[in-house]
Protein backbone atom coordinates (compact mmCIF):
# COMPACT_ATOMS: atom_id res chain seq x y z
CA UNK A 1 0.00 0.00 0.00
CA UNK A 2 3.14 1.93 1.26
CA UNK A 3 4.68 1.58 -2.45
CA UNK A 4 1.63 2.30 -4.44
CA UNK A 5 0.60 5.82 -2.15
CA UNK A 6 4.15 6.78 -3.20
CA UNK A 7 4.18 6.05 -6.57
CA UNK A 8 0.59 7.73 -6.97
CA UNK A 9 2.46 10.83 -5.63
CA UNK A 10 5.09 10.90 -7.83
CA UNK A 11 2.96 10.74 -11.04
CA UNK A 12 0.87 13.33 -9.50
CA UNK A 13 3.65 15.55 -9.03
CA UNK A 14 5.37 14.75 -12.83
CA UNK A 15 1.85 15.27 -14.06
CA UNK A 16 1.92 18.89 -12.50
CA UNK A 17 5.50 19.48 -13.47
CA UNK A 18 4.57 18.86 -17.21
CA UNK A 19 1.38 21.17 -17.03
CA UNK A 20 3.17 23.66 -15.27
CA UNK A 21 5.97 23.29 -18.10
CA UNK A 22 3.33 23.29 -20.97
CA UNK A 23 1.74 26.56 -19.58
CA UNK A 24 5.31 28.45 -19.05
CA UNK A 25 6.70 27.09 -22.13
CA UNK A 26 3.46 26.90 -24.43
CA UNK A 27 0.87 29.37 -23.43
CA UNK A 28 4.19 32.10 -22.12
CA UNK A 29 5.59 32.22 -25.79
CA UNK A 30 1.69 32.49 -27.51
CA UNK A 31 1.88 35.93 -25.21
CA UNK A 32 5.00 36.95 -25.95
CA UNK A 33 4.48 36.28 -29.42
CA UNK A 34 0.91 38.32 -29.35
CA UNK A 35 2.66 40.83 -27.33
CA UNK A 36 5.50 41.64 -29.84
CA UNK A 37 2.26 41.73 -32.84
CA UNK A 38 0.89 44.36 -30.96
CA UNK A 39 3.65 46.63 -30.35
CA UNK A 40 4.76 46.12 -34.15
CA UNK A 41 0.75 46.97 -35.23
CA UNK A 42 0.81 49.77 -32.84
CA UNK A 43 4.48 51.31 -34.11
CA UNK A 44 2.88 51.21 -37.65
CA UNK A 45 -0.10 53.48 -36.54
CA UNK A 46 -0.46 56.41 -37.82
CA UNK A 47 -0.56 59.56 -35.81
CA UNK A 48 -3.40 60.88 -36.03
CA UNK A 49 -4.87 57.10 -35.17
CA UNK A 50 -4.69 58.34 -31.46
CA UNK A 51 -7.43 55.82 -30.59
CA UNK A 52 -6.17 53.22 -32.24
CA UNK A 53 -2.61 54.28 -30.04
CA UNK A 54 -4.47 53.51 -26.93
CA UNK A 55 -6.45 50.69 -27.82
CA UNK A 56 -2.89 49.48 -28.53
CA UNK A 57 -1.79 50.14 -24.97
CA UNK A 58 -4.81 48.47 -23.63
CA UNK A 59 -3.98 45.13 -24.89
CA UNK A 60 -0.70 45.37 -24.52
CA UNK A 61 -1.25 45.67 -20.95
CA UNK A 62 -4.15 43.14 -20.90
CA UNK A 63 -1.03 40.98 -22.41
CA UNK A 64 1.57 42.03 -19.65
CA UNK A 65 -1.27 40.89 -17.01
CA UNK A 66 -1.82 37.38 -18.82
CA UNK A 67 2.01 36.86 -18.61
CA UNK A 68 2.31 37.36 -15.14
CA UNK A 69 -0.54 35.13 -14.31
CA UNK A 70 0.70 32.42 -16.48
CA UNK A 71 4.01 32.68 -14.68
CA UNK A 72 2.87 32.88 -11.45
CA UNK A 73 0.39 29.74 -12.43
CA UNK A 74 3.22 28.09 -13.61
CA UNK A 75 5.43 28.72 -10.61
CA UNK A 76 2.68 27.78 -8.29
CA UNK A 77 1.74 24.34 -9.53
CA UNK A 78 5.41 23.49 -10.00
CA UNK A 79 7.88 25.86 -8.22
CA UNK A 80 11.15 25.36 -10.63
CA UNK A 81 13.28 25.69 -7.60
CA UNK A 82 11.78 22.82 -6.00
CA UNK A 83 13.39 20.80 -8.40
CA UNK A 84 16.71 22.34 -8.79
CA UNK A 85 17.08 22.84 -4.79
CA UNK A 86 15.04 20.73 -2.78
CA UNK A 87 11.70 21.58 -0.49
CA UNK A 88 13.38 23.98 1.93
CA UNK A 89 13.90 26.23 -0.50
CA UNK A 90 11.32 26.06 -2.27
CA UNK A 91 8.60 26.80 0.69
CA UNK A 92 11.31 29.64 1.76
CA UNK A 93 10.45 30.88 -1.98
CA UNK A 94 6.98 30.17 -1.93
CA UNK A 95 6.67 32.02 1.65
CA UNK A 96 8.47 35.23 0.22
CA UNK A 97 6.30 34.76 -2.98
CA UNK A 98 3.22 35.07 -0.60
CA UNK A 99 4.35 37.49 1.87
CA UNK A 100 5.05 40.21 -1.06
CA UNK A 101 1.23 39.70 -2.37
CA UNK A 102 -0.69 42.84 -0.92
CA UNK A 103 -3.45 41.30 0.72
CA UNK A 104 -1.15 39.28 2.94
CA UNK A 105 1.30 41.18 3.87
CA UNK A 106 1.81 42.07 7.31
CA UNK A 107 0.42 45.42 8.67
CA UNK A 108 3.47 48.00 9.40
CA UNK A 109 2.34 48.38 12.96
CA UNK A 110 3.36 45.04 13.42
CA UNK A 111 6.58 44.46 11.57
């Protein structure tokens, strides 16, 4: 039972470290690519297409905003640093990662 609880676990966890991967790797460099289409469309705007211009901006940052979730989605269900340096880092990374996120960090009064 022992043998078969572990091995269930370590699928599990390749399973998430090849979603994790597909998402960074896969979904990361759709954005990028999408990202670098807009700027190019929006650097080939004419001037007077000052709507256009911030339309432009909007997805660009809509884009920026859909990176950083699918890194931090990616990070989450796989840290990278678990595998490269073990679990004690990777909760010391994972605590920082959390601390830093607005609604948890700790009130000044009590730093």
């Amino acid at each position: 039972m022992a043998e078969l609880s572990t091995h269930l676990e370590a699928v599990k966890e390749e399973e998430r470290e090849r979603i994790a991967r597909d998402i960074h790797d896969e979904l990361g460099s759709i954005l990028v690519r999408l990202k670098i289409e807009v700027a190019l469309l929006s650097s080939k705007l004419p001037a007077e297409a000052g709507a256009l211009r911030v339309k432009a901006q909007s997805i660009e940052g809509l884009l920026n905003q859909a990176m950083g979730t699918t890194s931090r989605v990616a990070r989450e269900l796989r840290p990278g640093i678990l595998k490269e340096f073990g679990l004690p880092a990777a909760i010391e990374c994972q605590a920082e990662d959390f601390s830093q996120q607005p609604r948890y960090a700790m009130p000044s009064a009590l730093r």
